[in-house]
Protein backbone atom coordinates (compact mmCIF):
# COMPACT_ATOMS: atom_id res chain seq x y z
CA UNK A 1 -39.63 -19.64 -67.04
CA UNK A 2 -36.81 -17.08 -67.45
CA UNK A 3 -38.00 -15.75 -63.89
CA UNK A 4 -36.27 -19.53 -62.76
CA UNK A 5 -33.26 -18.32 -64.25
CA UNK A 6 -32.96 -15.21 -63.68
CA UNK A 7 -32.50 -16.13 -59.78
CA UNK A 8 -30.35 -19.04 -61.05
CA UNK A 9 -27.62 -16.72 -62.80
CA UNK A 10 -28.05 -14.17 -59.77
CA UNK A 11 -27.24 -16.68 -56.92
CA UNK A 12 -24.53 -17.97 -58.86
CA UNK A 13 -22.65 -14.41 -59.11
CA UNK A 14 -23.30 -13.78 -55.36
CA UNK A 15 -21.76 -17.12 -54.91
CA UNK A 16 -19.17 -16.19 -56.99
CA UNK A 17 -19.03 -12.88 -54.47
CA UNK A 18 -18.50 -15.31 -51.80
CA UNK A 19 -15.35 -17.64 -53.18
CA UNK A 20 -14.02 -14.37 -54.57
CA UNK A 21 -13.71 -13.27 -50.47
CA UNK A 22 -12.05 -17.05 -49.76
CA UNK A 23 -9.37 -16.11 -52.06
CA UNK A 24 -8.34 -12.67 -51.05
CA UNK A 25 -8.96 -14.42 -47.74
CA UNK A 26 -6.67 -16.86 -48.17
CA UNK A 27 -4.42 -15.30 -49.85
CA UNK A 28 -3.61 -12.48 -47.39
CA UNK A 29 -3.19 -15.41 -45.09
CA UNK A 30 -0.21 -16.66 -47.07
CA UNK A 31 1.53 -13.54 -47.65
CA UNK A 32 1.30 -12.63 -43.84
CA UNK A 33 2.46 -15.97 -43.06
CA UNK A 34 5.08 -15.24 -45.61
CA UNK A 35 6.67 -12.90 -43.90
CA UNK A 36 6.97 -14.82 -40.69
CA UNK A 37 8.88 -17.54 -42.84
CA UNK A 38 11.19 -14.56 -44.54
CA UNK A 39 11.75 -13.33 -41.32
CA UNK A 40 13.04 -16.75 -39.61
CA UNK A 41 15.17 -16.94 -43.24
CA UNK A 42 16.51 -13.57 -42.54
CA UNK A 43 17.65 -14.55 -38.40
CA UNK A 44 19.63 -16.94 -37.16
CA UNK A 45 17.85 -17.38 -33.97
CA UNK A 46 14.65 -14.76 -32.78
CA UNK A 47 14.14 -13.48 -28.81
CA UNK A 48 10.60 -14.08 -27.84
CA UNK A 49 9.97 -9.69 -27.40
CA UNK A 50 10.98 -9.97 -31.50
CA UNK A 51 8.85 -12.98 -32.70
CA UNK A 52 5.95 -11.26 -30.51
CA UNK A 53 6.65 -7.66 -32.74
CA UNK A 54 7.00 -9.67 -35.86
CA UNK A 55 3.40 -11.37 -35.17
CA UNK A 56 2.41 -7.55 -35.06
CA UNK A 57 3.60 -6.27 -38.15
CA UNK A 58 2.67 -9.77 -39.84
CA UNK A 59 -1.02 -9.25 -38.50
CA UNK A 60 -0.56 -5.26 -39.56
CA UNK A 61 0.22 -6.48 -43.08
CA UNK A 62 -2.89 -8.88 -43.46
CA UNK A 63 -5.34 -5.80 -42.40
CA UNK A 64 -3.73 -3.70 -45.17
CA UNK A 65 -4.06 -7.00 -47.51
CA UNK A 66 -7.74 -7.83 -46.67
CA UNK A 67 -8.53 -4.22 -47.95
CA UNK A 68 -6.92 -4.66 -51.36
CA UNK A 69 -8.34 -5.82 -54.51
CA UNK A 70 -7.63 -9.21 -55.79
CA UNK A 71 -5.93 -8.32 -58.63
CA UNK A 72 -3.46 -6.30 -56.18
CA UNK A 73 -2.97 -9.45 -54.03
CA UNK A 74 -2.07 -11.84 -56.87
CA UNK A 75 0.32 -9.00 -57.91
CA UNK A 76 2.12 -9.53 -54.37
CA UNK A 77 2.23 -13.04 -54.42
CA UNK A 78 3.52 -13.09 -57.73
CA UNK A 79 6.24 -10.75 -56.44
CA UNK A 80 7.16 -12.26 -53.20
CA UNK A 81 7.29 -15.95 -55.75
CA UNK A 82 5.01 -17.54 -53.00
CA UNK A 83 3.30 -19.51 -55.75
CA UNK A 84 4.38 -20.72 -58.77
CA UNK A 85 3.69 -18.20 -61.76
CA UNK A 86 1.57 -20.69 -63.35
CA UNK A 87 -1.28 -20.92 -60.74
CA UNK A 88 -0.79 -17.49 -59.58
CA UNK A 89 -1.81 -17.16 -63.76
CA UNK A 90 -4.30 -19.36 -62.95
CA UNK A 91 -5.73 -17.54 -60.28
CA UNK A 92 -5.66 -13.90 -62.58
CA UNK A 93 -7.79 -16.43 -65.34
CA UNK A 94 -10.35 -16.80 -62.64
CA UNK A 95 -10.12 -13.15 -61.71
CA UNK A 96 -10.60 -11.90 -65.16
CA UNK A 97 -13.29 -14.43 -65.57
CA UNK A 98 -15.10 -13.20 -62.01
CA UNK A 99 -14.49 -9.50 -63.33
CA UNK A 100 -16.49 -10.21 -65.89
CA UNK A 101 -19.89 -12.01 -63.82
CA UNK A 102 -19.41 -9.09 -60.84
CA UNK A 103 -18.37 -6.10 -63.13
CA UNK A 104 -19.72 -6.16 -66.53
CA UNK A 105 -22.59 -8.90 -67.55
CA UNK A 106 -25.75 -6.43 -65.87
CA UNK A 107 -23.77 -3.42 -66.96
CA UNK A 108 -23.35 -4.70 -70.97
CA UNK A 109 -27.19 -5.87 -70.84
CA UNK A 110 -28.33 -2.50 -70.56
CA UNK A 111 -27.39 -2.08 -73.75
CA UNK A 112 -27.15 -5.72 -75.63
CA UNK A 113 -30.65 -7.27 -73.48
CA UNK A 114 -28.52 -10.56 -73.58
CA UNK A 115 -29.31 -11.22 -69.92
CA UNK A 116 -32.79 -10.03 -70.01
CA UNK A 117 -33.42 -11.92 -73.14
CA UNK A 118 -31.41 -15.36 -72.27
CA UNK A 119 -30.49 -15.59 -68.91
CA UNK A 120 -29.91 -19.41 -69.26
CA UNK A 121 -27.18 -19.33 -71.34
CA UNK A 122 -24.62 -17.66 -68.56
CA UNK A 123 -25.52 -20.58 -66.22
CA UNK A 124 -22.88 -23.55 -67.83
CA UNK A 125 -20.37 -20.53 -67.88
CA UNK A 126 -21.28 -19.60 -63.94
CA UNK A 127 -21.11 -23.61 -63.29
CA UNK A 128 -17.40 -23.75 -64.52
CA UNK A 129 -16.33 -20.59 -62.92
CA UNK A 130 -17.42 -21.87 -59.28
CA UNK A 131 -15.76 -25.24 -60.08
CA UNK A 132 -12.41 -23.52 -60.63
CA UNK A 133 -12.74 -21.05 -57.69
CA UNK A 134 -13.97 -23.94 -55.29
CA UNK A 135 -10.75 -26.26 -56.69
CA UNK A 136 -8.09 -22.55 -56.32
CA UNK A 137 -9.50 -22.24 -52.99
CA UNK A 138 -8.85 -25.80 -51.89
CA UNK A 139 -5.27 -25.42 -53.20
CA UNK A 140 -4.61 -22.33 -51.36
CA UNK A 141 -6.00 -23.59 -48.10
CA UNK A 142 -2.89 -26.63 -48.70
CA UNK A 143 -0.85 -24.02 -49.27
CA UNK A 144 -1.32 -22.11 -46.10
CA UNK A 145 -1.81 -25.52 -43.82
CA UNK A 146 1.79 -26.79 -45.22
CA UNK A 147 3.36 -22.89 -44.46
CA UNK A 148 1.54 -23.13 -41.04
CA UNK A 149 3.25 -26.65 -40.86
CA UNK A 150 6.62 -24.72 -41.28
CA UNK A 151 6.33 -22.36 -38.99
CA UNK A 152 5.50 -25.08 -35.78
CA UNK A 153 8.62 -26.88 -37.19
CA UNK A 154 10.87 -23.73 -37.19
CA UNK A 155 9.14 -22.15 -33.60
């Protein structure tokens, strides 16, 4: 019986794995495609030679972004004021939260058997964690269509 769960709890934190990517995903979109929007803020009009070497450092800066952590990326967003503070908070509740499922549930049950002895009760836990992720990601992928949106409207 535990067996059952047992796979249960570990296909939910690899799933977990998986939206955690999305978000770092689609969040290094946004602050790359932030800096295209800064840059249009910053210049009255743009020569093609200049929007071609800002696409370079913009795609530069999303390479160095897709190697950070999360917690670094929120950090930049909530900089750069992308996103308002309260779903960037948001987003660092479901960081903490993934932290704690990728990071330290195996690592504690070496010592407290919690998991060994009752892998069921993470499950309801797991189940709310993938709901949030699945709704953050859905908001950021608005977020980045509607910046996308401005660009075509400014270029």
């Amino acid at each position: 019986m535990k067996k059952r769960y047992y796979k249960k709890v570990w296909g939910m934190v690899g799933f977990v794995v998986n939206l955690s990517q999305m978000f770092e995903y689609n969040l290094a979109n946004i602050l790359a495609l932030n800096e295209i929007l800064v840059a249009f803020d910053n210049e009255e009009s743009m020569y093609e030679f200049e929007y071609a070497e800002l696409l370079r450092k913009t795609d530069d800066w999303y390479k160095k972004l897709d190697k950070c952590e999360l917690g670094k990326v929120l950090r930049e967003v909530k900089i750069k004021k992308i996103i308002t503070e309260e779903f960037v908070n948001y987003l660092d509740e479901i960081r903490t939260e993934r932290n704690y499922f990728v990071h330290n549930v195996f690592k504690e049950d070496l010592v407290t058997k919690a998991f060994q002895n009752n892998p069921k009760q993470y499950i309801p836990r797991l189940q709310d964690l993938v709901g949030k992720m699945h709704a953050a990601n859905e908001e950021l992928v608005k977020i980045f269509a509607d910046m996308k949106k401005e660009v075509k409207l400014i270029y």
